[in-house]
Protein backbone atom coordinates (compact mmCIF):
# COMPACT_ATOMS: atom_id res chain seq x y z
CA UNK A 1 -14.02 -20.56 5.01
CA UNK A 2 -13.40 -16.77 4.45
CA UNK A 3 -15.41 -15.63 1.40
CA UNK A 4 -13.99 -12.14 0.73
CA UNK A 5 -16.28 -9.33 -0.99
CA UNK A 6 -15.62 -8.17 -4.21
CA UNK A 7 -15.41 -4.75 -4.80
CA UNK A 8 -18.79 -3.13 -6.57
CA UNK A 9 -16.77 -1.24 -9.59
CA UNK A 10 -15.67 -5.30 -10.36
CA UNK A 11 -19.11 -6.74 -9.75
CA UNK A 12 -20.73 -5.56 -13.12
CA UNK A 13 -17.58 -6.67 -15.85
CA UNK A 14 -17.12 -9.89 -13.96
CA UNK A 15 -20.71 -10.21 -14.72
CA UNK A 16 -20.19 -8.99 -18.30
CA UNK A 17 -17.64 -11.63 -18.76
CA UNK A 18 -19.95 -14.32 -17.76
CA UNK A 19 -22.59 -13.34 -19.94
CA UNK A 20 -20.69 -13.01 -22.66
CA UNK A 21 -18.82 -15.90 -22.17
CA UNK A 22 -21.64 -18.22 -20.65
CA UNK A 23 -19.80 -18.98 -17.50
CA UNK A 24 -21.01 -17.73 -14.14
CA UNK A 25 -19.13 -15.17 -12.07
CA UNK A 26 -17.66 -18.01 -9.68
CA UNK A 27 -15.93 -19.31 -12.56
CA UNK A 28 -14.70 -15.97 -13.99
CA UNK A 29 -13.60 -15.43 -10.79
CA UNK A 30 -11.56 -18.57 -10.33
CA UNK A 31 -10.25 -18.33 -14.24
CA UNK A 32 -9.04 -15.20 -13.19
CA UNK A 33 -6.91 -16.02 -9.87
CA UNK A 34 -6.52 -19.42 -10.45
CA UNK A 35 -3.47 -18.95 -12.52
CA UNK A 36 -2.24 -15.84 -10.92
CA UNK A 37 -1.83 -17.78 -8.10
CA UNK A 38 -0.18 -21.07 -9.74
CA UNK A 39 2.51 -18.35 -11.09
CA UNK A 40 2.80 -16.93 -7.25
CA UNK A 41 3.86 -20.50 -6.70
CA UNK A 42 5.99 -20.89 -9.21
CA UNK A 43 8.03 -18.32 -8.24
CA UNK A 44 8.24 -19.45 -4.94
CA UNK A 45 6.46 -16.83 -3.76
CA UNK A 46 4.46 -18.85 -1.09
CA UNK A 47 7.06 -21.07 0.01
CA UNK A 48 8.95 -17.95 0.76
CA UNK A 49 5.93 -17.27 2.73
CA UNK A 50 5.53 -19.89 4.53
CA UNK A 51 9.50 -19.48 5.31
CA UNK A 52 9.04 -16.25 7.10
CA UNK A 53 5.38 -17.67 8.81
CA UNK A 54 7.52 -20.52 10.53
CA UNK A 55 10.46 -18.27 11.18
CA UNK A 56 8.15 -15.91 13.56
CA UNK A 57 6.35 -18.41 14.81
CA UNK A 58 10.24 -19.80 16.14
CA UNK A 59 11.03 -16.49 17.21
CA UNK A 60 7.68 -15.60 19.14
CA UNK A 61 7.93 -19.27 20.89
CA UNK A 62 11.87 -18.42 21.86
CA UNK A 63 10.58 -14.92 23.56
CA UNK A 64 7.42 -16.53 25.64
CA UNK A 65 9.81 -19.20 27.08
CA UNK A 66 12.58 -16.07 27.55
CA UNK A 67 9.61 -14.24 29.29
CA UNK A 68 8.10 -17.12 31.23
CA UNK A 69 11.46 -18.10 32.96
CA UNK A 70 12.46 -14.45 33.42
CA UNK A 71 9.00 -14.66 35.37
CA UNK A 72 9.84 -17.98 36.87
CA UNK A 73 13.47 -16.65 38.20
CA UNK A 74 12.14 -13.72 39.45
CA UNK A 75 9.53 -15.41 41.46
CA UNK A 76 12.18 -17.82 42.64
CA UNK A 77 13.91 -14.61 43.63
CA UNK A 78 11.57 -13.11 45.97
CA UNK A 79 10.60 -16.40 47.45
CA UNK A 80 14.53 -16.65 48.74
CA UNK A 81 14.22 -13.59 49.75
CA UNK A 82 10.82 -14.10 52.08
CA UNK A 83 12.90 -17.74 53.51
CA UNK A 84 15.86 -15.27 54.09
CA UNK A 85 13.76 -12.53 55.63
């Protein structure tokens, strides 16, 4: 899984918070985005997401099959055209 890096200038308050708090940073961190996120979802924010994922992923699959029997014609093209040659 993708661990991203937190920035430095964060590093030292989310370490602040956990000492004063007693937590460590991995659960300041997580008290912190956990319900950010949960209110992203509310919202609808990532089904809307996931909305526009599946929607590309339609559109890129309708172009390759465009493109692959654009390729396919063509090549059925030229091989009439070598039987008629």
């Amino acid at each position: 899984m993708y661990s991203p890096r937190i920035k430095e200038d964060l590093i030292h308050r989310i370490y602040q918070l956990g000492r004063h708090t007693g937590k460590n940073m991995v659960e300041i961190v997580d008290d912190i985005i956990r319900p950010a996120l949960e209110r992203f979802n509310e919202t609808g924010l990532f089904r809307d997401i996931e909305n526009e994922e599946k929607t590309l992923a339609d559109l890129t699959d309708y172009f390759q099959n465009i493109i692959t029997n654009r390729k396919k014609k063509t090549a059925d093209v030229i091989e009439l055209l070598r039987k008629i040659a």
